[in-house]
C-alpha atoms as a PDB file:
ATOM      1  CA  UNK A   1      21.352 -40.977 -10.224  1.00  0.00           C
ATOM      2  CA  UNK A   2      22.158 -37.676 -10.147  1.00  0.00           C
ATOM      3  CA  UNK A   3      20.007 -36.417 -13.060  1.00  0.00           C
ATOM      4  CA  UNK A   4      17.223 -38.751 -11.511  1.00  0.00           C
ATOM      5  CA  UNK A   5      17.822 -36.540  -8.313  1.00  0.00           C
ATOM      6  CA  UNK A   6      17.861 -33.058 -10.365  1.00  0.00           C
ATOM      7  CA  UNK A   7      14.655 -34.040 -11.452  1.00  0.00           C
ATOM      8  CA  UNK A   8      13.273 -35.287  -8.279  1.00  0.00           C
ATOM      9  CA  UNK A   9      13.701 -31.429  -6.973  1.00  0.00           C
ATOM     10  CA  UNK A  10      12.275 -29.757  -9.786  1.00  0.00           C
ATOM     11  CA  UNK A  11       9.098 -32.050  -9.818  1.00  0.00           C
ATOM     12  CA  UNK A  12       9.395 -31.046  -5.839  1.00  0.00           C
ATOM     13  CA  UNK A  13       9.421 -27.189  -6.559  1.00  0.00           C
ATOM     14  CA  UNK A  14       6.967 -27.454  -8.952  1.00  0.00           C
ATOM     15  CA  UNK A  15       4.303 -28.719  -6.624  1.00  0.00           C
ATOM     16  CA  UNK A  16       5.289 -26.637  -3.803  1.00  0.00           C
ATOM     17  CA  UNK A  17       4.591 -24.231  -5.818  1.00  0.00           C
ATOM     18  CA  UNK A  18       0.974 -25.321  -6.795  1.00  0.00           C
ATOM     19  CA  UNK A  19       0.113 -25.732  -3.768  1.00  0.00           C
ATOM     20  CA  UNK A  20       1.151 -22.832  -2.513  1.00  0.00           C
ATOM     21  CA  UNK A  21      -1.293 -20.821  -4.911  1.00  0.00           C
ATOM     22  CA  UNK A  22      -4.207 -23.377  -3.760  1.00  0.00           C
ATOM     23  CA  UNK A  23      -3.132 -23.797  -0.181  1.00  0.00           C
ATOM     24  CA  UNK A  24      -0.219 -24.394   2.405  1.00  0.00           C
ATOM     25  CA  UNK A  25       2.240 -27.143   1.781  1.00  0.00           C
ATOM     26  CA  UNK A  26       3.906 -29.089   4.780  1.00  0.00           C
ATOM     27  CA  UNK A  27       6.928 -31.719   4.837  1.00  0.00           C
ATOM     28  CA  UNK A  28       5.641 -34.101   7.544  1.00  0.00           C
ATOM     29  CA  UNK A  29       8.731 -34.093  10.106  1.00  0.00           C
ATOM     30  CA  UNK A  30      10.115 -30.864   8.865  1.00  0.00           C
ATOM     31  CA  UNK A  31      13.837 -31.770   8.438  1.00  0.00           C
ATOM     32  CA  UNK A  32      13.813 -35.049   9.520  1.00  0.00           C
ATOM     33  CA  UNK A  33      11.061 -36.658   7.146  1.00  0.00           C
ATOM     34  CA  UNK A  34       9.032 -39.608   7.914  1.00  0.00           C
ATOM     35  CA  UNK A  35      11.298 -41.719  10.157  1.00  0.00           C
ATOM     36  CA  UNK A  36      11.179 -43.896  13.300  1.00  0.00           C
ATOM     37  CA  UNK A  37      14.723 -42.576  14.029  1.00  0.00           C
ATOM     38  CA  UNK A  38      13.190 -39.750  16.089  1.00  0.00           C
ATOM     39  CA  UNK A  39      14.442 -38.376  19.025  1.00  0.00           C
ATOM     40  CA  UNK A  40      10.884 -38.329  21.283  1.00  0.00           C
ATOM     41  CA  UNK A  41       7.636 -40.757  20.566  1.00  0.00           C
ATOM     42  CA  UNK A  42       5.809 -38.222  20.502  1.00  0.00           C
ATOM     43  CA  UNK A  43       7.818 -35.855  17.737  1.00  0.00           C
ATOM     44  CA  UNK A  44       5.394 -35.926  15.267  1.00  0.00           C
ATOM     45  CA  UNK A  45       2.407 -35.625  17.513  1.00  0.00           C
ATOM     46  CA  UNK A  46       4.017 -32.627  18.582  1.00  0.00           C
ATOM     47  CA  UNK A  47       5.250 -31.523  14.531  1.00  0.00           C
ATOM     48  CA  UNK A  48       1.311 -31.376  14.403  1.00  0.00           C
ATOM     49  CA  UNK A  49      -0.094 -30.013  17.603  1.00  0.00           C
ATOM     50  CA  UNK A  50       1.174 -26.174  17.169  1.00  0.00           C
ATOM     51  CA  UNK A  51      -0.467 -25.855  13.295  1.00  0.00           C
ATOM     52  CA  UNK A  52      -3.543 -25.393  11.831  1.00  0.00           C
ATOM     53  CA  UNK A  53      -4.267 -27.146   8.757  1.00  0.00           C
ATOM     54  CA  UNK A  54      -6.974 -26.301   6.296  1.00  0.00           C
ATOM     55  CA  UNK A  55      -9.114 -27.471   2.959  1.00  0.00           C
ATOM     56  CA  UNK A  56      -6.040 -27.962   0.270  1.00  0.00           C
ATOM     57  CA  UNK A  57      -3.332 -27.745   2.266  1.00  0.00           C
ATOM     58  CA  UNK A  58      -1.116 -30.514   0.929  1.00  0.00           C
ATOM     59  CA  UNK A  59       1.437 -32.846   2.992  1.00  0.00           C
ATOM     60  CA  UNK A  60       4.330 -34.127   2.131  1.00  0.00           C
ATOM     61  CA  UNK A  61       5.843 -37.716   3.238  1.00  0.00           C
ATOM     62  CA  UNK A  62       9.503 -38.327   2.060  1.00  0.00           C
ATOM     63  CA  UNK A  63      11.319 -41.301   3.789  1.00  0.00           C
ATOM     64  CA  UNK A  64      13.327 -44.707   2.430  1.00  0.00           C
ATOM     65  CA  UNK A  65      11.224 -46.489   0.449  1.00  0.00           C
ATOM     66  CA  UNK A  66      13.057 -49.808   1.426  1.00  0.00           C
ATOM     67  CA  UNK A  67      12.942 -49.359   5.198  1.00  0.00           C
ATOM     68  CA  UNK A  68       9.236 -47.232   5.599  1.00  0.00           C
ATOM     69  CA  UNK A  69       5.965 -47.093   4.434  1.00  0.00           C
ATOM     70  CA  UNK A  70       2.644 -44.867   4.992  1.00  0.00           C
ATOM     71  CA  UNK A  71      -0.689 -46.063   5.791  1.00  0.00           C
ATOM     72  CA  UNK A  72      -4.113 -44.249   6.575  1.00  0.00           C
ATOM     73  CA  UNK A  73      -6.060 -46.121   9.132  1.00  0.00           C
ATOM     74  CA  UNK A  74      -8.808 -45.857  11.177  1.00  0.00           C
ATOM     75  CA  UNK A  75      -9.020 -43.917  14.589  1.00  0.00           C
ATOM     76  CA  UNK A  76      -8.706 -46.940  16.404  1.00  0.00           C
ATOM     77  CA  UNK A  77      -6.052 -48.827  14.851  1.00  0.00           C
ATOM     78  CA  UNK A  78      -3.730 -45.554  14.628  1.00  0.00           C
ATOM     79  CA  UNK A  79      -4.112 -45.594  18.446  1.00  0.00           C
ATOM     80  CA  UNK A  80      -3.323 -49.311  18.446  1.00  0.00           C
ATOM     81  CA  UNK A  81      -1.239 -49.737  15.771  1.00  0.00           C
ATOM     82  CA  UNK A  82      -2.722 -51.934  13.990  1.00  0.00           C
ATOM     83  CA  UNK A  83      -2.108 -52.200  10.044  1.00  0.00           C
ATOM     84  CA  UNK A  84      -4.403 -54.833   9.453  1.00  0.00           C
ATOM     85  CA  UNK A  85      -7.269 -52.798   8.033  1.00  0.00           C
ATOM     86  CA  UNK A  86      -5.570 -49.966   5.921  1.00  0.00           C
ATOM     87  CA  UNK A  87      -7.748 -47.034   4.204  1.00  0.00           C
ATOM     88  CA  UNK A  88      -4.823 -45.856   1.938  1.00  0.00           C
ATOM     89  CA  UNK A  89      -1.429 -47.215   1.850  1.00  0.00           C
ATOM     90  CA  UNK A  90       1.584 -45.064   0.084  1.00  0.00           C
ATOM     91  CA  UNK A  91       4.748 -46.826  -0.665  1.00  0.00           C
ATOM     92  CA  UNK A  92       6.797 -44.595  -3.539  1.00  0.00           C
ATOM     93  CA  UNK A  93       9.129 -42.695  -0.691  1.00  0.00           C
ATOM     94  CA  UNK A  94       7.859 -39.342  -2.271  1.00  0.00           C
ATOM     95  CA  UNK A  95       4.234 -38.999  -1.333  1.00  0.00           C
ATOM     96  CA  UNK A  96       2.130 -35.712  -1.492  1.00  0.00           C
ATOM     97  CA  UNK A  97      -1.367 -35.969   0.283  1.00  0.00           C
ATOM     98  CA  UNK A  98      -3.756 -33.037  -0.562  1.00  0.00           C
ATOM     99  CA  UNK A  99      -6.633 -32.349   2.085  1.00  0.00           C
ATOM    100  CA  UNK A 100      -9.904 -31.895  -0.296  1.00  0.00           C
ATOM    101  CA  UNK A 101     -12.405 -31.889   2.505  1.00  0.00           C
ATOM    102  CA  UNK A 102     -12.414 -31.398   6.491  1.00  0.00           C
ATOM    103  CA  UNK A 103     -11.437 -34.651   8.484  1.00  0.00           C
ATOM    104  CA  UNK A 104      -9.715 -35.736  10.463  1.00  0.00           C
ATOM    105  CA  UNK A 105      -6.607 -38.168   9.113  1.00  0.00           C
ATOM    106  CA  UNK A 106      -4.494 -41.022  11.127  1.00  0.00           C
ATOM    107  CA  UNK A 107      -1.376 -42.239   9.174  1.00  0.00           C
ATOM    108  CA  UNK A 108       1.234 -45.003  10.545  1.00  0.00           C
ATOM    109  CA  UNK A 109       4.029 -46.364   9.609  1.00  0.00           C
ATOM    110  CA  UNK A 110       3.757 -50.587   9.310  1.00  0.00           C
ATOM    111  CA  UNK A 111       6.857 -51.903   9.258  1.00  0.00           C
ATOM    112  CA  UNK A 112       7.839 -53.872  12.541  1.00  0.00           C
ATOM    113  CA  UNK A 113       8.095 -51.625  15.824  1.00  0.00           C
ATOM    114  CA  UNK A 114       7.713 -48.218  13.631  1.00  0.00           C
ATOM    115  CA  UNK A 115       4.441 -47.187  14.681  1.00  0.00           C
ATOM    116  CA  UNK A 116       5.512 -48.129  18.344  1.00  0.00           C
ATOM    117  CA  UNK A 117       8.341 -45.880  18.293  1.00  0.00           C
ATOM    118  CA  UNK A 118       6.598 -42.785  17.516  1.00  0.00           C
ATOM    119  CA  UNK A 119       6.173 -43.239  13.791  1.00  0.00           C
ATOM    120  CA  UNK A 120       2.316 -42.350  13.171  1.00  0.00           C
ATOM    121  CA  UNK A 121       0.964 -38.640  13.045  1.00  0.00           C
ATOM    122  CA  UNK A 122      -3.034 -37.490  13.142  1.00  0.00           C
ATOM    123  CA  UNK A 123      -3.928 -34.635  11.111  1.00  0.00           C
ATOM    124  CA  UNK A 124      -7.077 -32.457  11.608  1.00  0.00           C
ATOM    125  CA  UNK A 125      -8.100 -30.478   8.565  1.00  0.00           C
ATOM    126  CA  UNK A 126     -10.676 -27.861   9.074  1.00  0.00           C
ATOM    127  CA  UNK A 127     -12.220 -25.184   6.502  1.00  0.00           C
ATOM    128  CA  UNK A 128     -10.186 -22.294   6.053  1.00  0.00           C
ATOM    129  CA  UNK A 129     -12.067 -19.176   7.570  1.00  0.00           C
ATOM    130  CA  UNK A 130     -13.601 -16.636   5.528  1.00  0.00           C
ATOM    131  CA  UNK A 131     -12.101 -13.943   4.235  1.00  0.00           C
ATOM    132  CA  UNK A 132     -11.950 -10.518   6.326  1.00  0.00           C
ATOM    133  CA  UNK A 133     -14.119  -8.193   4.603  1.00  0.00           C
ATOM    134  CA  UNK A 134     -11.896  -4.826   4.124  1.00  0.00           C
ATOM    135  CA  UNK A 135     -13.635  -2.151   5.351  1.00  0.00           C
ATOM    136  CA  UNK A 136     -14.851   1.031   3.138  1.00  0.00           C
ATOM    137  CA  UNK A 137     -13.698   4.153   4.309  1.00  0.00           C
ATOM    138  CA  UNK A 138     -16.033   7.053   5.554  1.00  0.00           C
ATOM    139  CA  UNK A 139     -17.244   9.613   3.070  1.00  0.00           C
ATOM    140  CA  UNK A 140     -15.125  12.911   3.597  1.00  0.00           C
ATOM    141  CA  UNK A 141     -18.367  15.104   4.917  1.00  0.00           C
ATOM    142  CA  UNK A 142     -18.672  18.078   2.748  1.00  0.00           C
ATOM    143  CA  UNK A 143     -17.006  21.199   3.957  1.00  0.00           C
ATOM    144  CA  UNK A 144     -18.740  23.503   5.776  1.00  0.00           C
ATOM    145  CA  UNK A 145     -19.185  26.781   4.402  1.00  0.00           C
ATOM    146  CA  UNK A 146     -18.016  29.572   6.685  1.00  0.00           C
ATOM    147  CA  UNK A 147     -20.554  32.039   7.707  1.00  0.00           C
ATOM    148  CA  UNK A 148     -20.958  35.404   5.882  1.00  0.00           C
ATOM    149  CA  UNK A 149     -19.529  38.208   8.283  1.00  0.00           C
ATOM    150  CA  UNK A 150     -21.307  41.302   8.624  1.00  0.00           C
ATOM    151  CA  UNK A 151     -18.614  43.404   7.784  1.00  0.00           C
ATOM    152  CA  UNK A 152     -16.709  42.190   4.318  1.00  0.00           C
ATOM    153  CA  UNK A 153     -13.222  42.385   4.538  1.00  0.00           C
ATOM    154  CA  UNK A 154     -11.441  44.505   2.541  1.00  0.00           C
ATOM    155  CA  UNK A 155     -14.001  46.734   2.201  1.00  0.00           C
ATOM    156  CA  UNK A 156     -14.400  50.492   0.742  1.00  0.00           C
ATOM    157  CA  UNK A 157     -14.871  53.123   3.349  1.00  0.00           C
ATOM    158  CA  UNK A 158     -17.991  54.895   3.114  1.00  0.00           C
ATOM    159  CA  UNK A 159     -18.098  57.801   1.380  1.00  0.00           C
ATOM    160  CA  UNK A 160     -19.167  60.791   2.846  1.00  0.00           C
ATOM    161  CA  UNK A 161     -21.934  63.130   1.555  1.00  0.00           C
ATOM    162  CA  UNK A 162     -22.206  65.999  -0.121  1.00  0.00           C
ATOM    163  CA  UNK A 163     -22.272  68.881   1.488  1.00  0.00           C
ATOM    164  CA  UNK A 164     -25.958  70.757   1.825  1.00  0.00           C
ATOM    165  CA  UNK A 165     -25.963  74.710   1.300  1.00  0.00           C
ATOM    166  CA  UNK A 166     -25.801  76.826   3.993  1.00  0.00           C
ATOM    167  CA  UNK A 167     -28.428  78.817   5.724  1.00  0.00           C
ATOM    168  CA  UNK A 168     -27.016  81.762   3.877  1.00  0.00           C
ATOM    169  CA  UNK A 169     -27.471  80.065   0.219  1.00  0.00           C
ATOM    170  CA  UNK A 170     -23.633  79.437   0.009  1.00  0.00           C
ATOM    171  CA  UNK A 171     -22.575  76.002   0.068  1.00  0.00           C
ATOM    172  CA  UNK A 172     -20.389  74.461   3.015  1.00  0.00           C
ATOM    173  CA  UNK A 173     -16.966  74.252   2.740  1.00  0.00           C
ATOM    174  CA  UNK A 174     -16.176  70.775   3.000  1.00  0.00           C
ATOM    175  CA  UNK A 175     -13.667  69.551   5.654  1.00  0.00           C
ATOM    176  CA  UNK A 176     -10.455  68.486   4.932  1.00  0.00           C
ATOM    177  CA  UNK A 177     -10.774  69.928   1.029  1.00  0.00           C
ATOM    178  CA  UNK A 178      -8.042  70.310  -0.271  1.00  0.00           C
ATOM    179  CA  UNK A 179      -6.621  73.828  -1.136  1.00  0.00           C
ATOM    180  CA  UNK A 180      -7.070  75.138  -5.120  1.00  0.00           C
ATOM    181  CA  UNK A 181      -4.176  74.961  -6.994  1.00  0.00           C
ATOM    182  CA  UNK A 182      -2.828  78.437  -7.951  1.00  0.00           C
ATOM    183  CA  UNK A 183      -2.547  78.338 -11.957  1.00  0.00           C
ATOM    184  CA  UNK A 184       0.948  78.040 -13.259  1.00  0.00           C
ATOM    185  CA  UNK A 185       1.854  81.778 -14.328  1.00  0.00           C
ATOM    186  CA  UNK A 186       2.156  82.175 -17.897  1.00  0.00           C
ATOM    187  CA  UNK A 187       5.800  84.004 -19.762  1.00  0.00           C
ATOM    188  CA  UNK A 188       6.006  88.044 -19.300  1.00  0.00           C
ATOM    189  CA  UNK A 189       6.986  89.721 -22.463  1.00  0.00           C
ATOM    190  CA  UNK A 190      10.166  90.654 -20.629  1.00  0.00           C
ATOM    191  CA  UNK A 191      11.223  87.134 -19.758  1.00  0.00           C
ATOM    192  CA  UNK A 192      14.577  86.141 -20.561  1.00  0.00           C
ATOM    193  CA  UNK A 193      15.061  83.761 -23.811  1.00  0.00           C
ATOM    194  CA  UNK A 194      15.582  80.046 -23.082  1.00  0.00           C
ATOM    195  CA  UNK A 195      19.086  78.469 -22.641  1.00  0.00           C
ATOM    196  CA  UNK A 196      19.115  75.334 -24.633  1.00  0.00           C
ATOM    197  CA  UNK A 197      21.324  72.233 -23.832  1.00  0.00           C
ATOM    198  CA  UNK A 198      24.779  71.467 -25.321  1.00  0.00           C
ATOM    199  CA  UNK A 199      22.337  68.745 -26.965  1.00  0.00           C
ATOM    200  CA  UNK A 200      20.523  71.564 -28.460  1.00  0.00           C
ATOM    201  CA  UNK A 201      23.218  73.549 -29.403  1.00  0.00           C
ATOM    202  CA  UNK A 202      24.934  70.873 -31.449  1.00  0.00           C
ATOM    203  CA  UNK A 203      21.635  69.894 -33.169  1.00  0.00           C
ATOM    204  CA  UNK A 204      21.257  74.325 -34.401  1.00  0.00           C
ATOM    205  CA  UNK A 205      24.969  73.827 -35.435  1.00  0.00           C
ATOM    206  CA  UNK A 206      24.608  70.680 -37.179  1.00  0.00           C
ATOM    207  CA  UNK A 207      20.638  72.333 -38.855  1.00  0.00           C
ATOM    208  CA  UNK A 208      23.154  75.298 -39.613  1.00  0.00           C
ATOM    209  CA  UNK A 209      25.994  73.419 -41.470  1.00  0.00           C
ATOM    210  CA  UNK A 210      23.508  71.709 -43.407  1.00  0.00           C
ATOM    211  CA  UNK A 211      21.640  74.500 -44.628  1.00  0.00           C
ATOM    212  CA  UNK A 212      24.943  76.347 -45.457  1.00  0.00           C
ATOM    213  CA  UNK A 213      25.984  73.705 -48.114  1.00  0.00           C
ATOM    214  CA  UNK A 214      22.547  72.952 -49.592  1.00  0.00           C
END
């Protein structure tokens, strides 16, 4: 029994998985299943009311085999209870109905007084609605190129012109020209000899020892 009921929830899994890649899966009755033991007649009209089902969603009837059943009936005879005139009729205690098409579904239960107590749901299956288009972005516009100023920046002062010559054929002097550099004066024949570093002095001594020995 155990193993058998190992099995049972992997077979369970399985599907809920399928179906949830090719539509919503729902256990009729949520936690309670498919029983007459409800608490209100109207619990699984209610279990219905606040969902929307759609094309290939799949539902799920689990309930005691030995004490419950499921049949599909007509409009009329889910209202009246009547399981005299069954469209389907599902009696393995594990039963997964997929919705193929949009309809409109009635399903009682027929043993004695079930139906009467609240066992019997209606399903309305509708087509799913089409998919929301995602929207394309805007094109970034192109960027604008900024306007050319008059003026560049950064740019080179003007440079003035050249003086014209004078009314006396001498040219101008220039404004703010700069005054001529005196020339560096060169050595008087009476200028004192250089002093040379102590870094010269030890190179003469050193040129002087060598020449001494060679």
């Amino acid at each position: 029994m155990a193993a058998l009921a190992k099995a049972t929830i992997v077979v369970f899994c399985v599907m809920a998985l399928i179906d949830v890649c090719f539509g919503a899966f729902y256990k009729v009755g949520d936690s309670l299943g498919w029983t007459n033991e409800t608490k209100t007649v109207d619990y699984y009209k209610d279990w219905a009311s606040n969902k929307t089902f759609y094309v290939g969603d799949s539902f799920y009837f689990e309930y005691d085999q030995k004490q419950n059943d499921v049949m599909e009936v007509s409009r009329e005879d889910f209202h009246a209870c009547n399981p005299k005139s069954p469209l389907n009729i599902y009696e393995s205690g594990r039963d997964t109905i997929k919705m193929w098409k949009q309809s409109h579904v009635f399903y009682i239960c027929t043993k004695k007084g079930h139906c009467q107590a609240g066992q019997k749901v209606d399903i309305r299956v509708v087509d799913p609605p089409p998919p929301t288009a995602t929207p394309t972005p805007p094109s970034p516009s192109p960027s604008s190129t900024p306007p050319t100023p008059d003026q560049p920046l950064h740019s080179s002062p003007p440079v003035a012109a050249a003086p014209g010559p004078s009314k006396d054929g001498a040219p101008d002097q220039p404004l703010n020209s700069s005054p001529p550099v005196a020339a560096a004066p060169g050595p008087s024949k009476n200028s004192a000899p250089l002093f040379l570093s102590s870094k010269g002095l030890q190179l003469l001594t050193a040129l002087g020892f060598l020449a001494y020995n060679f």
